[in-house]
C-alpha atoms as a PDB file:
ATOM      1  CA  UNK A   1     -36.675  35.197 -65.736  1.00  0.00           C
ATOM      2  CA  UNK A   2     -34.302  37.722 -67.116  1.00  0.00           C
ATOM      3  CA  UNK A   3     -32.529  39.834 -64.791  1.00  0.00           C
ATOM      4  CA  UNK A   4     -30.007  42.487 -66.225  1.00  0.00           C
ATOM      5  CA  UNK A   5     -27.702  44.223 -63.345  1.00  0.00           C
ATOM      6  CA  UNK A   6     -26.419  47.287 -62.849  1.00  0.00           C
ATOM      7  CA  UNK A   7     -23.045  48.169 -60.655  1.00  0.00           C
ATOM      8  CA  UNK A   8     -23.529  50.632 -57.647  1.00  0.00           C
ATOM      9  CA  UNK A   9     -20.558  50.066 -55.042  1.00  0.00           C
ATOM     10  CA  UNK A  10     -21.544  52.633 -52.067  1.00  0.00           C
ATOM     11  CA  UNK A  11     -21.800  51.471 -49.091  1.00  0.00           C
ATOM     12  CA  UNK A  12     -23.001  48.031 -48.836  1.00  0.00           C
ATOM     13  CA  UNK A  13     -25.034  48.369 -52.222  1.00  0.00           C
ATOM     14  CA  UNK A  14     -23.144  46.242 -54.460  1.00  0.00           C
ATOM     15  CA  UNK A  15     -25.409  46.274 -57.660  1.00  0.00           C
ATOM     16  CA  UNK A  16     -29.490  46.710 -58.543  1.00  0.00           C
ATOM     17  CA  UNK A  17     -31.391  44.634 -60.977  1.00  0.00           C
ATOM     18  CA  UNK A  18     -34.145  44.852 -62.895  1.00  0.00           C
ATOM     19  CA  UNK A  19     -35.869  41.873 -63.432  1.00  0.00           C
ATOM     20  CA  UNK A  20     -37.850  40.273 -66.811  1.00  0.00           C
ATOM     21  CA  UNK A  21     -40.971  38.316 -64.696  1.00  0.00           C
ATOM     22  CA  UNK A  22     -42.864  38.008 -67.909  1.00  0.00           C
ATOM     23  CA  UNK A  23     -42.469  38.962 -71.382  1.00  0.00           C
ATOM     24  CA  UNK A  24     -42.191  42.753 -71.580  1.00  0.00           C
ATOM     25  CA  UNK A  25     -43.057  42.967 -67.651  1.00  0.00           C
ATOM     26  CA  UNK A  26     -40.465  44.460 -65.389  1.00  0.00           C
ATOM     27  CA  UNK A  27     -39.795  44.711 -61.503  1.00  0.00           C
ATOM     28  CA  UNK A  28     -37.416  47.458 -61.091  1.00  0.00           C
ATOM     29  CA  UNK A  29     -34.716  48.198 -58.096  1.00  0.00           C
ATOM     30  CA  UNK A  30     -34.685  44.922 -56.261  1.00  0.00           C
ATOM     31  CA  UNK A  31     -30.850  45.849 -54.450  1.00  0.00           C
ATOM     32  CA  UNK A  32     -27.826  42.902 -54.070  1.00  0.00           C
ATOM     33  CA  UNK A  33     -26.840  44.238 -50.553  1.00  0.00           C
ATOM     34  CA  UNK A  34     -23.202  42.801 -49.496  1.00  0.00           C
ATOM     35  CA  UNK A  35     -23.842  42.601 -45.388  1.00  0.00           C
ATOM     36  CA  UNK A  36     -20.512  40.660 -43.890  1.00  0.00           C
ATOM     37  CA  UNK A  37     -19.753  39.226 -46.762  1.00  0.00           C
ATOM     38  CA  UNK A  38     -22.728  37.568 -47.440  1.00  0.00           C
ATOM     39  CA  UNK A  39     -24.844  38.607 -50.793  1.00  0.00           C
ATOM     40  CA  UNK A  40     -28.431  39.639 -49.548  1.00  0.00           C
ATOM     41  CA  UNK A  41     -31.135  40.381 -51.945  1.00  0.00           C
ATOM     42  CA  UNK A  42     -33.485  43.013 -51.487  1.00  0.00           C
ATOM     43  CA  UNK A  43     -37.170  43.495 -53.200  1.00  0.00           C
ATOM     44  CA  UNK A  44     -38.915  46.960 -53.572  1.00  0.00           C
ATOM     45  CA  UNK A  45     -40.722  48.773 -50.497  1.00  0.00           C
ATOM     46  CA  UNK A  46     -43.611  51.740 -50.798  1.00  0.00           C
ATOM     47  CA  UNK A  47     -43.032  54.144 -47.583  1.00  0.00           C
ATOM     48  CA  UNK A  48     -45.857  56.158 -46.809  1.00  0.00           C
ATOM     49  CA  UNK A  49     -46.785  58.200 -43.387  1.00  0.00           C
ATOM     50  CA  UNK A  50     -50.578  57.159 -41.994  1.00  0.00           C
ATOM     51  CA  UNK A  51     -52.158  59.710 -39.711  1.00  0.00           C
ATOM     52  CA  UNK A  52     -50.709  58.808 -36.943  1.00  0.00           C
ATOM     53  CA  UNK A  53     -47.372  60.401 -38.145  1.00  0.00           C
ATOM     54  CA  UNK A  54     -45.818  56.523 -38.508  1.00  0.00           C
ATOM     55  CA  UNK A  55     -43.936  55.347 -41.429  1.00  0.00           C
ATOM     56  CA  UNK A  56     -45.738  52.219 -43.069  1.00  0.00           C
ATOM     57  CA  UNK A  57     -43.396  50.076 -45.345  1.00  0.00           C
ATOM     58  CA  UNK A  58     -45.672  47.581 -48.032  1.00  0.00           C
ATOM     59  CA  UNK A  59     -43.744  44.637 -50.007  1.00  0.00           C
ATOM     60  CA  UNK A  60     -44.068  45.950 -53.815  1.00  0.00           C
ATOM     61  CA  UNK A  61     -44.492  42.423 -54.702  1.00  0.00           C
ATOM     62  CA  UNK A  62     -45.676  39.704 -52.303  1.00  0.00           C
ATOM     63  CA  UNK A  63     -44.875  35.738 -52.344  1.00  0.00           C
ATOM     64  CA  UNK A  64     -47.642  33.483 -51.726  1.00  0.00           C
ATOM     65  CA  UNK A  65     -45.558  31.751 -49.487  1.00  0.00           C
ATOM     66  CA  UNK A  66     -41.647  31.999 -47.730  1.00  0.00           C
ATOM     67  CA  UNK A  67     -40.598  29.086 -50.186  1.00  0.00           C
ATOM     68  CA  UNK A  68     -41.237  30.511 -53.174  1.00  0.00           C
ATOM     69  CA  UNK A  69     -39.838  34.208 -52.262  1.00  0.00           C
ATOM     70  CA  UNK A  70     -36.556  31.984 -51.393  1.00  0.00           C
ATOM     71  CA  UNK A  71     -36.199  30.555 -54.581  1.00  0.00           C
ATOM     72  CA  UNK A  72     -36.437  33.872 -56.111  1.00  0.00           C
ATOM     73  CA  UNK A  73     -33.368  35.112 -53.887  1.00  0.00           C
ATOM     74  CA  UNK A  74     -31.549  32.100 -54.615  1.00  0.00           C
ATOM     75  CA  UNK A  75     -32.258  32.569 -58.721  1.00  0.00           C
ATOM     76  CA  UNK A  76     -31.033  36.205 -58.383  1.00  0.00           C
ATOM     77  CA  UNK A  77     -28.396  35.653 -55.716  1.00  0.00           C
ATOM     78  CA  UNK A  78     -26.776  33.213 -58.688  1.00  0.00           C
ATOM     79  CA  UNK A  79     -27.467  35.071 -61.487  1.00  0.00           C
ATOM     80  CA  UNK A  80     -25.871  37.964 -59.666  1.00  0.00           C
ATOM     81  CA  UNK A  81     -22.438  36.153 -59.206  1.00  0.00           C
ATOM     82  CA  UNK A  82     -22.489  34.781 -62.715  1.00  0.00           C
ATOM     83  CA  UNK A  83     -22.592  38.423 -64.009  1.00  0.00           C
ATOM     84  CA  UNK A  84     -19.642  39.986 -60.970  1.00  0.00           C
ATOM     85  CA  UNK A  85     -17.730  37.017 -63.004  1.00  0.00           C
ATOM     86  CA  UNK A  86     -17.787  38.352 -66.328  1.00  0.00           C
ATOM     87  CA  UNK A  87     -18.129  41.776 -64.545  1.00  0.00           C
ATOM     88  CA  UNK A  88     -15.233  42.305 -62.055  1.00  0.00           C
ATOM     89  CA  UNK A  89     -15.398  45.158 -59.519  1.00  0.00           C
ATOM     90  CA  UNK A  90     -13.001  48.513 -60.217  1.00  0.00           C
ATOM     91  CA  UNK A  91     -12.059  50.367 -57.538  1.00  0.00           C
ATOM     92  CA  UNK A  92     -11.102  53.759 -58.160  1.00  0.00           C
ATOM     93  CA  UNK A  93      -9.199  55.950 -55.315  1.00  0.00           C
ATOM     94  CA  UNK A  94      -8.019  59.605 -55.531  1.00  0.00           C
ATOM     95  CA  UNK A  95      -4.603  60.097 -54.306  1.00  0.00           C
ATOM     96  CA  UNK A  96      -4.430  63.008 -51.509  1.00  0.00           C
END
């Protein structure tokens, strides 16, 4: 799997990825979230509003089972700090 990142920094949005699943297939936005410190990964949601005025959230891609959506996060969670190694973070603040 190819994943290529791409820095964000608001909030606790620390980078998305687009990731390679298959040869010229692509899963865009999956978010690196950094909540206390600890890298979370985040896959794609569809929002839509049913008739009965609630919000409905659907998994844009679905694991056959917990195991192997875990060792997709783990496979992304390292490629992630491979890249913020070669990629360090710049902070830029305006002076008031």
């Amino acid at each position: 799997m190819n994943i290529h990142f791409r820095d964000v920094q608001t909030g606790i949005v620390e980078a998305r990825a687009v990731l390679e699943i298959a040869d010229g297939v692509f899963l865009n936005e999956v978010t690196i979230l950094n909540i206390e410190g600890e890298i979370v990964v985040e896959f794609p949601q569809k929002s839509f509003v049913g008739k009965n005025k609630r919000t409905t959230y659907l998994d844009v891609i679905s694991f056959e089972d917990n195991d192997k959506r875990i060792v997709w996060e783990l496979e992304i969670k390292e490629a992630y700090r491979n890249w913020r190694k070669t990629n360090k973070k710049v902070l830029v603040y305006e002076e008031k």
